[in-house]
N, C-alpha and C. Protein backbone atom coordinates (compact mmCIF):
# COMPACT_ATOMS: atom_id res chain seq x y z
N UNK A 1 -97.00 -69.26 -67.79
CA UNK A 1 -95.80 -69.31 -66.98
C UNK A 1 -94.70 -70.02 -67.76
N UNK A 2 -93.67 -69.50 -67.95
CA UNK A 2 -92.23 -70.21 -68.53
C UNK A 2 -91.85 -71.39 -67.17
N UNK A 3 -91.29 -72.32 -68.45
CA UNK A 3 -90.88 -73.55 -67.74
C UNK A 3 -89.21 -73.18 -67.62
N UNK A 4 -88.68 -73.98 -66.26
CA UNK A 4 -87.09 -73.87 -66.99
C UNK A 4 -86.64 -75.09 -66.70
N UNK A 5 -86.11 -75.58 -67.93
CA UNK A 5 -85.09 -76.73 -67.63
C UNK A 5 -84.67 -77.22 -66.53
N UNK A 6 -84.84 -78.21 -65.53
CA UNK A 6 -84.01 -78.58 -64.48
C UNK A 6 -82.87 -78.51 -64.15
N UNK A 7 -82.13 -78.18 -65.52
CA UNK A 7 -80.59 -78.13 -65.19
C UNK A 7 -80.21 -76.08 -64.73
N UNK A 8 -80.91 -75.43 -65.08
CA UNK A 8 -81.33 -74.04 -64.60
C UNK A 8 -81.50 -74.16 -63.29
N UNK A 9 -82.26 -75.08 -62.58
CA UNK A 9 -82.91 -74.92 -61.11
C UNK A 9 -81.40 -75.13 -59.98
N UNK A 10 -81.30 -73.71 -59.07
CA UNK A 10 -80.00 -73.96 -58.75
C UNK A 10 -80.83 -75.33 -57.40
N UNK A 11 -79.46 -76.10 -57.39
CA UNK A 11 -79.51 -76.85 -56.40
C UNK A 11 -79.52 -77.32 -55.10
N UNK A 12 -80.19 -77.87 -54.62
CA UNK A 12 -80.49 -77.49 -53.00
C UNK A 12 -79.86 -79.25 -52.56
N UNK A 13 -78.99 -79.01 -51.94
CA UNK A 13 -78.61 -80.69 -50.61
C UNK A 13 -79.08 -79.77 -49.34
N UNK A 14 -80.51 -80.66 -49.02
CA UNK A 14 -80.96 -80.04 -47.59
C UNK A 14 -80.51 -81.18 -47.00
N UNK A 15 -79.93 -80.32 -45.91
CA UNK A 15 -79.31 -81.10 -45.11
C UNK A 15 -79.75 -80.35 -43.34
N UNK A 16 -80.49 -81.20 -42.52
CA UNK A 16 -80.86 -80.61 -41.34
C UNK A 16 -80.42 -80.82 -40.11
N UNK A 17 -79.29 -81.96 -40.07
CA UNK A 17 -78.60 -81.96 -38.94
C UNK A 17 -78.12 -80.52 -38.37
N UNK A 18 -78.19 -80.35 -36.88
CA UNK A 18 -78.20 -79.63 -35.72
C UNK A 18 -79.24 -78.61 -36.19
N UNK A 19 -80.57 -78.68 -36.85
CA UNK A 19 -80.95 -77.59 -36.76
C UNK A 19 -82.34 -77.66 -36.02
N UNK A 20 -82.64 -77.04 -35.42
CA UNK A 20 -84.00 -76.96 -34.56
C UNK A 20 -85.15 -76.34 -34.97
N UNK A 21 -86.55 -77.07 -35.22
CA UNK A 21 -87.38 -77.10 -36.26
C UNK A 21 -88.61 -76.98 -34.99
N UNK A 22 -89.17 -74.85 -35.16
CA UNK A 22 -90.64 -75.84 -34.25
C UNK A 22 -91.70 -75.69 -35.30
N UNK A 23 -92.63 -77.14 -34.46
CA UNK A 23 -94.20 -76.34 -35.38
C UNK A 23 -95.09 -76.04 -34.95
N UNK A 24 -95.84 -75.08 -35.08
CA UNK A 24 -96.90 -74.85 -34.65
C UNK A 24 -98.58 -74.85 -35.28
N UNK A 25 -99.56 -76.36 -34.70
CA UNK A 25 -100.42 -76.51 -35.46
C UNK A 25 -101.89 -76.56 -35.13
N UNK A 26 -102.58 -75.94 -35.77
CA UNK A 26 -104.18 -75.48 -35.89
C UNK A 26 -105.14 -76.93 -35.42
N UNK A 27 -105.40 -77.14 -34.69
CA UNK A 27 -106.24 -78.19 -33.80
C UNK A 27 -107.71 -78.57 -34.66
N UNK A 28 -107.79 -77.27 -35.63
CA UNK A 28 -109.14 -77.19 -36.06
C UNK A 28 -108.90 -77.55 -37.69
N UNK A 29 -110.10 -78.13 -38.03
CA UNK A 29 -109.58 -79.56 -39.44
C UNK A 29 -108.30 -80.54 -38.96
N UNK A 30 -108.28 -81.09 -38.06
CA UNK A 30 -107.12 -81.79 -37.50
C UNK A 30 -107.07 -82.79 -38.13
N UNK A 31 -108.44 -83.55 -38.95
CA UNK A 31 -108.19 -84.79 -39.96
C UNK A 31 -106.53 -84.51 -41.13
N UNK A 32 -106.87 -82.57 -41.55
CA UNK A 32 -106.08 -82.27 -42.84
C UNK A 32 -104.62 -81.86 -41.52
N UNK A 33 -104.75 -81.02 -40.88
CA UNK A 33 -103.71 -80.63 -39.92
C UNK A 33 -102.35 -81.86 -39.53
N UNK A 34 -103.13 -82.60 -39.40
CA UNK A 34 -102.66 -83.96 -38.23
C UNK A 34 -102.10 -84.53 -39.15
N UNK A 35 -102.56 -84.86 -40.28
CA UNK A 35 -101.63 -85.15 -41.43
C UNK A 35 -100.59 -84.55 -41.94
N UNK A 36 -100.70 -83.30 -42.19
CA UNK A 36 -99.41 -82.33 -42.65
C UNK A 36 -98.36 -82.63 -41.70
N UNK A 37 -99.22 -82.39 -40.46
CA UNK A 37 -97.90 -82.68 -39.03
C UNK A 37 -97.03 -84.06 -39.00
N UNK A 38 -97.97 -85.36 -39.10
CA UNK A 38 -97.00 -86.22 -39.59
C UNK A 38 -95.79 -86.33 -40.71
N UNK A 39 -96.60 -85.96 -41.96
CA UNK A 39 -95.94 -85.86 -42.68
C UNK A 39 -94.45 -85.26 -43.13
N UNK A 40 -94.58 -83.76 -42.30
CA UNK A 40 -93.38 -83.01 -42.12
C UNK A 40 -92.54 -83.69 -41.37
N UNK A 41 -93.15 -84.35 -40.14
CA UNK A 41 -92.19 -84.75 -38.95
C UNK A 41 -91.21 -86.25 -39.79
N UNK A 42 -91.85 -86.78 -40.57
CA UNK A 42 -91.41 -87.63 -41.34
C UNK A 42 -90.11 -87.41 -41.72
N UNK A 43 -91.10 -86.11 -42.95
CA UNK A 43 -89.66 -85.56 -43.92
C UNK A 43 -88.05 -85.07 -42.93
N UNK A 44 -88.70 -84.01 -42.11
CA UNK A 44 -87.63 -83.76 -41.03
C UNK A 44 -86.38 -84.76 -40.72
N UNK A 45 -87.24 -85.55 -39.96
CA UNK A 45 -86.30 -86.88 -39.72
C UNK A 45 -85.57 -86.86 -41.18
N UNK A 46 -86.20 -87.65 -42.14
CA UNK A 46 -85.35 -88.16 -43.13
C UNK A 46 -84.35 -86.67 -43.79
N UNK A 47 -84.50 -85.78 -43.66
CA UNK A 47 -83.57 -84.97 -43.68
C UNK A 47 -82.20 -84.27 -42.58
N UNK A 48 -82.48 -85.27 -41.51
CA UNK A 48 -81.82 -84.99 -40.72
C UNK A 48 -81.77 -84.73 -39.58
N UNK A 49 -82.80 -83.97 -39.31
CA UNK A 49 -83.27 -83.36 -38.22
C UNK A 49 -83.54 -84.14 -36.88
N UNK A 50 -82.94 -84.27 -35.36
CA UNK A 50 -82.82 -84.73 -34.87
C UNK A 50 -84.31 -84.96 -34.03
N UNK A 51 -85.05 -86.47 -33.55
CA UNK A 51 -86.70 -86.06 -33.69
C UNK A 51 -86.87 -85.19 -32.22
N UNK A 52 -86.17 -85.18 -31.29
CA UNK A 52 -85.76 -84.18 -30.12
C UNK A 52 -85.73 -82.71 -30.28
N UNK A 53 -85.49 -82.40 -31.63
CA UNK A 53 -85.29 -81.06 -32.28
C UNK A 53 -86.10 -80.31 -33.08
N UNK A 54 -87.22 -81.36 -32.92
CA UNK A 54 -88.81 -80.94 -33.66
C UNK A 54 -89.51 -80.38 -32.74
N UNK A 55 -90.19 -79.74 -31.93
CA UNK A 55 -91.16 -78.77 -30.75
C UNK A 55 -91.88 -78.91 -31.93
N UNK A 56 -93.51 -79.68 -31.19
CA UNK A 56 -94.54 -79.32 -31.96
C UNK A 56 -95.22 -79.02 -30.78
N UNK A 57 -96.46 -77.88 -31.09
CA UNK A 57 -97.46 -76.82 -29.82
C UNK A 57 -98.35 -76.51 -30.67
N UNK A 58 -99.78 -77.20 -30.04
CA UNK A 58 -100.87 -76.95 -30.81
C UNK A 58 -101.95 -75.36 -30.09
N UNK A 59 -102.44 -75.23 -31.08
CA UNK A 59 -103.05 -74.18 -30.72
C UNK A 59 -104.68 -74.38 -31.40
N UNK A 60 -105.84 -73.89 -31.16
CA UNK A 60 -107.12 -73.70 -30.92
C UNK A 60 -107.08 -74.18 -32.81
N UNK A 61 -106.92 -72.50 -33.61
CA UNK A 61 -107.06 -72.63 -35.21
C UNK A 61 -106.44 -71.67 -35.93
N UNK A 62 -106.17 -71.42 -37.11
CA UNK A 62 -105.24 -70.95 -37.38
C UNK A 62 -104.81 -69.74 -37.08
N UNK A 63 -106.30 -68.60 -36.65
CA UNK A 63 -106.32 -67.35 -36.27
C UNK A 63 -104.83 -67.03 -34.69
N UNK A 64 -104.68 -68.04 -34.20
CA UNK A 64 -103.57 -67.83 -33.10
C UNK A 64 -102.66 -68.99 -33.86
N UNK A 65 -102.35 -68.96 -34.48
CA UNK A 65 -100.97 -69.84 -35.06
C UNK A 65 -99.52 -68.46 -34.88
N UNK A 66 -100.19 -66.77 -35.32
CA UNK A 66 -99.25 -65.93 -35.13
C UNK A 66 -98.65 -65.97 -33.79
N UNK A 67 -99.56 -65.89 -33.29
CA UNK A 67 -99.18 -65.10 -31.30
C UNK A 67 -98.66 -66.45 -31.28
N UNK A 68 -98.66 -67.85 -31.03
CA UNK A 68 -98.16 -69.34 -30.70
C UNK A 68 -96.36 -68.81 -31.00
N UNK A 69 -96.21 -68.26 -32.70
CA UNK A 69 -95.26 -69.03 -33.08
C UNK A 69 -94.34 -67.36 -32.70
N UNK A 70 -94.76 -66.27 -31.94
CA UNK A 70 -94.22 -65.13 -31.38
C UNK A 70 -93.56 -65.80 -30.49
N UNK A 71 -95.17 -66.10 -29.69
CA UNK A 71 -94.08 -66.57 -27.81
C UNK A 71 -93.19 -67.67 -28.11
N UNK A 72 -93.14 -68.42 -28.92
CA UNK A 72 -92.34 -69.96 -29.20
C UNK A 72 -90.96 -68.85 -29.17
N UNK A 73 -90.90 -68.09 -29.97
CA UNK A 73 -89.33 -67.61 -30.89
C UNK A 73 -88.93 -66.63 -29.67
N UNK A 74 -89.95 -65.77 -28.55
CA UNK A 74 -89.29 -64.92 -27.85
C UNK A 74 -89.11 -66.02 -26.78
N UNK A 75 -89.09 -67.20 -25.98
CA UNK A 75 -88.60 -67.75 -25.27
C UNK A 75 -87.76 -69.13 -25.84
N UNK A 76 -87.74 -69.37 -26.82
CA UNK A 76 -86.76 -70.39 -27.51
C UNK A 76 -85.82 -70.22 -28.76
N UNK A 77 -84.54 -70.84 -28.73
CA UNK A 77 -84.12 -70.50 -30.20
C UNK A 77 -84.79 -71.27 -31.31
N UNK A 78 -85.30 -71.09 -32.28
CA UNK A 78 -85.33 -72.17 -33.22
C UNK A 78 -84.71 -71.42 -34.77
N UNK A 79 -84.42 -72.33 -35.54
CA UNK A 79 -83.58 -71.93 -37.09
C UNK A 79 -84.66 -71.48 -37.73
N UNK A 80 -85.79 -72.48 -37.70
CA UNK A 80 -87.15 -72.11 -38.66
C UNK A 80 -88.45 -72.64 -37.80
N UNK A 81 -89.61 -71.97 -38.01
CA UNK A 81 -90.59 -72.79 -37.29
C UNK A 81 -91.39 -73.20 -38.82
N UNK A 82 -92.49 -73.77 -38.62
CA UNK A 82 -93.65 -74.29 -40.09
C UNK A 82 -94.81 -74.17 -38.64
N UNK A 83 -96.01 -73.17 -39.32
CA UNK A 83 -97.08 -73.12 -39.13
C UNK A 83 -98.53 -73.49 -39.88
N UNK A 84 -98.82 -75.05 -39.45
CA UNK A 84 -99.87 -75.44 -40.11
C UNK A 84 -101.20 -75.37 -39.71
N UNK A 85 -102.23 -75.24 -40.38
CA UNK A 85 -103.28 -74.76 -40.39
C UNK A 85 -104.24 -75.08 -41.73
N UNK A 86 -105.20 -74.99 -41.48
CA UNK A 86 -106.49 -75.33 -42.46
C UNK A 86 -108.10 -74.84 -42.53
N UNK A 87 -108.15 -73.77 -43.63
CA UNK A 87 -108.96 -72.75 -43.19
C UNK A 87 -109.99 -73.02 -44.42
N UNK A 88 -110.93 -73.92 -44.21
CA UNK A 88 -111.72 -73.78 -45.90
C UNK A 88 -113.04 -72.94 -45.69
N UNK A 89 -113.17 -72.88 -46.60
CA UNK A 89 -114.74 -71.86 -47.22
C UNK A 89 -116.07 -71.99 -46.86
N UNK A 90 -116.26 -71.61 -46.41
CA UNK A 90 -117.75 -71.38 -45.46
C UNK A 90 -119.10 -70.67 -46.37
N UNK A 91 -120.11 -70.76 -45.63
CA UNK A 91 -121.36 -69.78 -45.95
C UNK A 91 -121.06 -68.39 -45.97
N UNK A 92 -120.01 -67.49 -45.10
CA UNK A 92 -120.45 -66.12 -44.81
C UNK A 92 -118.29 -65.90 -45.23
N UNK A 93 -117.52 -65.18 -45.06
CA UNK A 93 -116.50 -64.62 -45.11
C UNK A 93 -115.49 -64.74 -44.09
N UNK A 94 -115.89 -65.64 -43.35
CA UNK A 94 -115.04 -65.72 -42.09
C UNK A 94 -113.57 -66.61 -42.73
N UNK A 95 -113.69 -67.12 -43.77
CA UNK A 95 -112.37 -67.70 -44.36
C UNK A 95 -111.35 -67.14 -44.64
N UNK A 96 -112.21 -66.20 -45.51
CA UNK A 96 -110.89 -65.07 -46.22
C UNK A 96 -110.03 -64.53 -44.80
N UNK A 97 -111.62 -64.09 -43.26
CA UNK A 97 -110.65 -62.80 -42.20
C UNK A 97 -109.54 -63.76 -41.71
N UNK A 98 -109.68 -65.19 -41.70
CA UNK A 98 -108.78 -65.73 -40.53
C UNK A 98 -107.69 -66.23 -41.38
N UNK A 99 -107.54 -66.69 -42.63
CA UNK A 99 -106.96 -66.83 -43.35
C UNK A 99 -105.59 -65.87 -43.73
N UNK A 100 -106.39 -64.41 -43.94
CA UNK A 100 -105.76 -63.27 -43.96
C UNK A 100 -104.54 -62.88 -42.77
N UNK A 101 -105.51 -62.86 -41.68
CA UNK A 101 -105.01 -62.80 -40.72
C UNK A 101 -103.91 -63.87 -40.39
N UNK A 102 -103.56 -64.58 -40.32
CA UNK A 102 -103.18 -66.15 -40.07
C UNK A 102 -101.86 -65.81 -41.16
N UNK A 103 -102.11 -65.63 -42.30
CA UNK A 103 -101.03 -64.97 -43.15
C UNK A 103 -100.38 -63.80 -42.49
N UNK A 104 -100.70 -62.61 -42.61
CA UNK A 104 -100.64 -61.33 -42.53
C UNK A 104 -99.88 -61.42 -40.74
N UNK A 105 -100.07 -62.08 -39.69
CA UNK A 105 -99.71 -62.53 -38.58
C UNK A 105 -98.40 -63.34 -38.19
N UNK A 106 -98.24 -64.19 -39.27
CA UNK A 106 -97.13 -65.20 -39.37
C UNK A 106 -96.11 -64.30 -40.33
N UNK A 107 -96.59 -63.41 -41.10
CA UNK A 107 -95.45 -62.94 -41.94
C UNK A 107 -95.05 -61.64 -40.86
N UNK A 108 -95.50 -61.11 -40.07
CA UNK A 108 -94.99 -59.96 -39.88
C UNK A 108 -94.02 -60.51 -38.27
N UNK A 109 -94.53 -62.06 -37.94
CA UNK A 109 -93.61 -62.35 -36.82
C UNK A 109 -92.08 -62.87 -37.03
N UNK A 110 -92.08 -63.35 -38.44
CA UNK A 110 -90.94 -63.74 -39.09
C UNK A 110 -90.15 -62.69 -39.83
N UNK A 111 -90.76 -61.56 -40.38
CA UNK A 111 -89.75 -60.19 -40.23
C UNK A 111 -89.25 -59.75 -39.27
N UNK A 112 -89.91 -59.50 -38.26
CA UNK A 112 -89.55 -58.58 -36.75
C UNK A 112 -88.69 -59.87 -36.74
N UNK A 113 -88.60 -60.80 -36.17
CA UNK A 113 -87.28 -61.60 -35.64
C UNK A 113 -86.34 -62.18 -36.82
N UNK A 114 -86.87 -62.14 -38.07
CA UNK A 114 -85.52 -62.89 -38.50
C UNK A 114 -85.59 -64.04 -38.92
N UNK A 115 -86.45 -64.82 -37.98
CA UNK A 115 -86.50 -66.55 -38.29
C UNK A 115 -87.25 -66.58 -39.60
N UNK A 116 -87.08 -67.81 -40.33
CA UNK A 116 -88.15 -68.20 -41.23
C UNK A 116 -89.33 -69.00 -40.69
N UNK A 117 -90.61 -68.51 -41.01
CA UNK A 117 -92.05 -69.12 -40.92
C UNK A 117 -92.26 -69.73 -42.28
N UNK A 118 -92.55 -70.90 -42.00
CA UNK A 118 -93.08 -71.55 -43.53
C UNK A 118 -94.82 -71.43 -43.28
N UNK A 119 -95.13 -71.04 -44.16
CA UNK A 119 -96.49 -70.91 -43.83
C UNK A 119 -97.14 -72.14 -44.47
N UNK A 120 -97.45 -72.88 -43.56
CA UNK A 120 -98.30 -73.99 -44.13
C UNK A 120 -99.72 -73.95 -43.56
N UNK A 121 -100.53 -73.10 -44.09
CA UNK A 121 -102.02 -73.02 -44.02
C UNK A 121 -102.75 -72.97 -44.92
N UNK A 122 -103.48 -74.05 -45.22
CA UNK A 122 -104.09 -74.44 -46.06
C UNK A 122 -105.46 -73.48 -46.28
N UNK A 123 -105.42 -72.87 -47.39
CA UNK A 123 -106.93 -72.16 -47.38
C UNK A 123 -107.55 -73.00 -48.74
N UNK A 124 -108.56 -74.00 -48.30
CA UNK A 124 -109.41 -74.91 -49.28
C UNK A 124 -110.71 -74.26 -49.50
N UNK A 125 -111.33 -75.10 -50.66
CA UNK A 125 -112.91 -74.58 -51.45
C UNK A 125 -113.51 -75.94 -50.07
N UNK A 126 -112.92 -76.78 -49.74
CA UNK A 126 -113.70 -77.81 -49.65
C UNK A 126 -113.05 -79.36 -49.16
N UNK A 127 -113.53 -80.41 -48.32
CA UNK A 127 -112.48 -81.14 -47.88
C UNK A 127 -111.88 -82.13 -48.62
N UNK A 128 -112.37 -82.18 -49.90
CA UNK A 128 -111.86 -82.92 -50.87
C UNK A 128 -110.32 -81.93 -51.19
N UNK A 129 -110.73 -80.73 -51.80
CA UNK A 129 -109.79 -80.03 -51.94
C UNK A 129 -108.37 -80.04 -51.21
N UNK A 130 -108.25 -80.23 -49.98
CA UNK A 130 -108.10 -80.18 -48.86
C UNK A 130 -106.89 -81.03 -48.22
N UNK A 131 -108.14 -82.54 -48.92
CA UNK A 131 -107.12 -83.71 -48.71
C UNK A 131 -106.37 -84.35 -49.78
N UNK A 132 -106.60 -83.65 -50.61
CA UNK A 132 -105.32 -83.55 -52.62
C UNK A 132 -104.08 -83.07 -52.07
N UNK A 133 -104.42 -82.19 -51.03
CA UNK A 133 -103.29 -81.06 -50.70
C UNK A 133 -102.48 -81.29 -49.35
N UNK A 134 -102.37 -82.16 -48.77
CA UNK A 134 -102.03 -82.42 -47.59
C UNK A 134 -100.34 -82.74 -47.76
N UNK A 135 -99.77 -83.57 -48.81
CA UNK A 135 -98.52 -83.33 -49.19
C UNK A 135 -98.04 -81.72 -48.47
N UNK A 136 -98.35 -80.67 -48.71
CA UNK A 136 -97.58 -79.91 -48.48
C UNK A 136 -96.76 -79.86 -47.06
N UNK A 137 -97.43 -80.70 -46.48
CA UNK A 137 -96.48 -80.79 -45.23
C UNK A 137 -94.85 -81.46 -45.21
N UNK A 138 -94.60 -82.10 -46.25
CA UNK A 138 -93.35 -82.37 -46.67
C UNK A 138 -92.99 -81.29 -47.25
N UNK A 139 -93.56 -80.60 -48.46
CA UNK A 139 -93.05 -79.40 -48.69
C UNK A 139 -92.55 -78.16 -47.64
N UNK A 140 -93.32 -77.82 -46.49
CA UNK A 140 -93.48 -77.23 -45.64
C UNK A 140 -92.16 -77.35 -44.96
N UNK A 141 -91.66 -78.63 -44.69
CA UNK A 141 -90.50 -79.16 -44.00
C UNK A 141 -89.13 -78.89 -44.95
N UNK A 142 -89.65 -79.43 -45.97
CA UNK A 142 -88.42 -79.52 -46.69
C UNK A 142 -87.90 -77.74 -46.89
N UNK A 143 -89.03 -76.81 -46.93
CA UNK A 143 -88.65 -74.99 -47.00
C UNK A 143 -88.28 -74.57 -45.45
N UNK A 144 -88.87 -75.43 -44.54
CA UNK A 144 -87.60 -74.89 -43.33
C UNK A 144 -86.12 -75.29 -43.16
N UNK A 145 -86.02 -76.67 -43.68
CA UNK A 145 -85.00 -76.57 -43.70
C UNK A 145 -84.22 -76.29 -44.74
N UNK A 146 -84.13 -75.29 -46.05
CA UNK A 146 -83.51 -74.82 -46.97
C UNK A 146 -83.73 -73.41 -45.98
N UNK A 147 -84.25 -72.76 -45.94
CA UNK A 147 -84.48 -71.10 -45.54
C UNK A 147 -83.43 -71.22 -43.92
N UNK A 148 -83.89 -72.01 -43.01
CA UNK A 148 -82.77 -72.20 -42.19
C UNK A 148 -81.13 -72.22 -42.77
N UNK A 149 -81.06 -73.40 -44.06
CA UNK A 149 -79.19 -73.44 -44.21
C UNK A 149 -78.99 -72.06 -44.52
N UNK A 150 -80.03 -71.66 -45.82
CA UNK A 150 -80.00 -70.45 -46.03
C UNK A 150 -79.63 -68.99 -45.27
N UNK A 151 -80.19 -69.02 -44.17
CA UNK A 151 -79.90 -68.03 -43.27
C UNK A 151 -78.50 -68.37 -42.38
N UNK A 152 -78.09 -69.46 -42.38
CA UNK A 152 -77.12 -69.91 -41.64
C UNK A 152 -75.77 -69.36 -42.18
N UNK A 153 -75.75 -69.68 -43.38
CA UNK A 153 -74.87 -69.54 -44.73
C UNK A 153 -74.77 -67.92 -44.43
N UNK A 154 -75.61 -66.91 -44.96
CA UNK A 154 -75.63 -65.40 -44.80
C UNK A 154 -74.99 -65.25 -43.81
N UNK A 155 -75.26 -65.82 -42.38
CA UNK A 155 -74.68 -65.10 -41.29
C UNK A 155 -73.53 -65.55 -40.88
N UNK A 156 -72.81 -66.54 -42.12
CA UNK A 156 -71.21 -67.41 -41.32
C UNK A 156 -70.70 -66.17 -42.78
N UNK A 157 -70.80 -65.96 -43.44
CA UNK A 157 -70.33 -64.98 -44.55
C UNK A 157 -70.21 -63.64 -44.05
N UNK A 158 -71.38 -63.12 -43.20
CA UNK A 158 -71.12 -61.78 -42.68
C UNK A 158 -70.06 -62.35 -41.44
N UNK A 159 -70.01 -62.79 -40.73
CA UNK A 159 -69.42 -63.47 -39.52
C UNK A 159 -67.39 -63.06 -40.24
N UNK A 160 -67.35 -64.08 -41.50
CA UNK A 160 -66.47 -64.50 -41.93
C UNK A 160 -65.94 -62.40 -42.18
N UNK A 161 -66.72 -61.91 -42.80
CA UNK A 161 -66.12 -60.80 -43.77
C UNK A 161 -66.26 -59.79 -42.68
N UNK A 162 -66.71 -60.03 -41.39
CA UNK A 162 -66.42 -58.98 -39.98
C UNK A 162 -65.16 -59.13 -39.41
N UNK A 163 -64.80 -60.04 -39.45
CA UNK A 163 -63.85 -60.82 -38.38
C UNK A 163 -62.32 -60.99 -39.40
């Protein structure tokens, strides 16, 4: 993989004031879950985000994180939701179906509407693995709220060049 210079990387000021952030998170591995969830709710705040403006709604495991973060978006507005979850590796294949699914579910609810889904579901070998990786819940936060300004930006530009 090519590296690029930092001064190449275009620049992001995330900034999350007024924007409304839900999450929706997997009950199951809640040691690795429950952490990401703090963690984001952290970052949020320190980016702005008002803590009134965070909706977090837990659900069973990651296999319904899709349908959660459907009904969330057809009865509420939100800019971006983050769906966390934690799916590690088993004896038989049931990782890869719910995993898949859990992906394949969250991406096709964030096309049909528009919003951004950050997909934060962790698919681990193992709970060591697991808990190396739990940071991503700041990451997770910090990509809703860039994909939110992001989309905000697009639609004050079409807004601007209609009008």
């Amino acid at each position: 993989m090519m590296a690029y210079p930092p001064a190449l990387l275009p620049a992001t000021d995330l900034d999350g004031r007024g924007l409304k952030i839900g999450i929706v998170i997997a009950r199951y591995n809640w040691p690795i879950t429950g952490t990401m969830l703090a963690l984001a709710q952290e970052a949020l705040v320190h980016l702005g985000v008002a803590p009134e403006d965070i909706h977090v709604v837990s659900v069973a495991g990651s296999f319904e994180l899709a349908t959660m973060a459907q009904a969330m978006l057809a009865h509420e507005s939100y800019d971006a939701l983050i769906c966390f979850g934690c799916v590690m590796k088993g004896a038989t294949r049931h990782d890869v179906v719910v995993s898949d699914a859990a992906a394949q579910g969250i991406q096709q609810v964030a096309l049909s509407t528009g919003i951004p889904i950050v997909f934060g579901v962790m698919c681990a070998e193992n709970q060591q693995q697991a808990e190396e990786r739990v940071d991503r819940g700041r990451e997770c936060a910090q990509t809703a709220v860039e994909m939110a300004q992001i989309i905000r930006k697009l639609k004050h530009k079409i807004a601007q060049a209609e009008g």
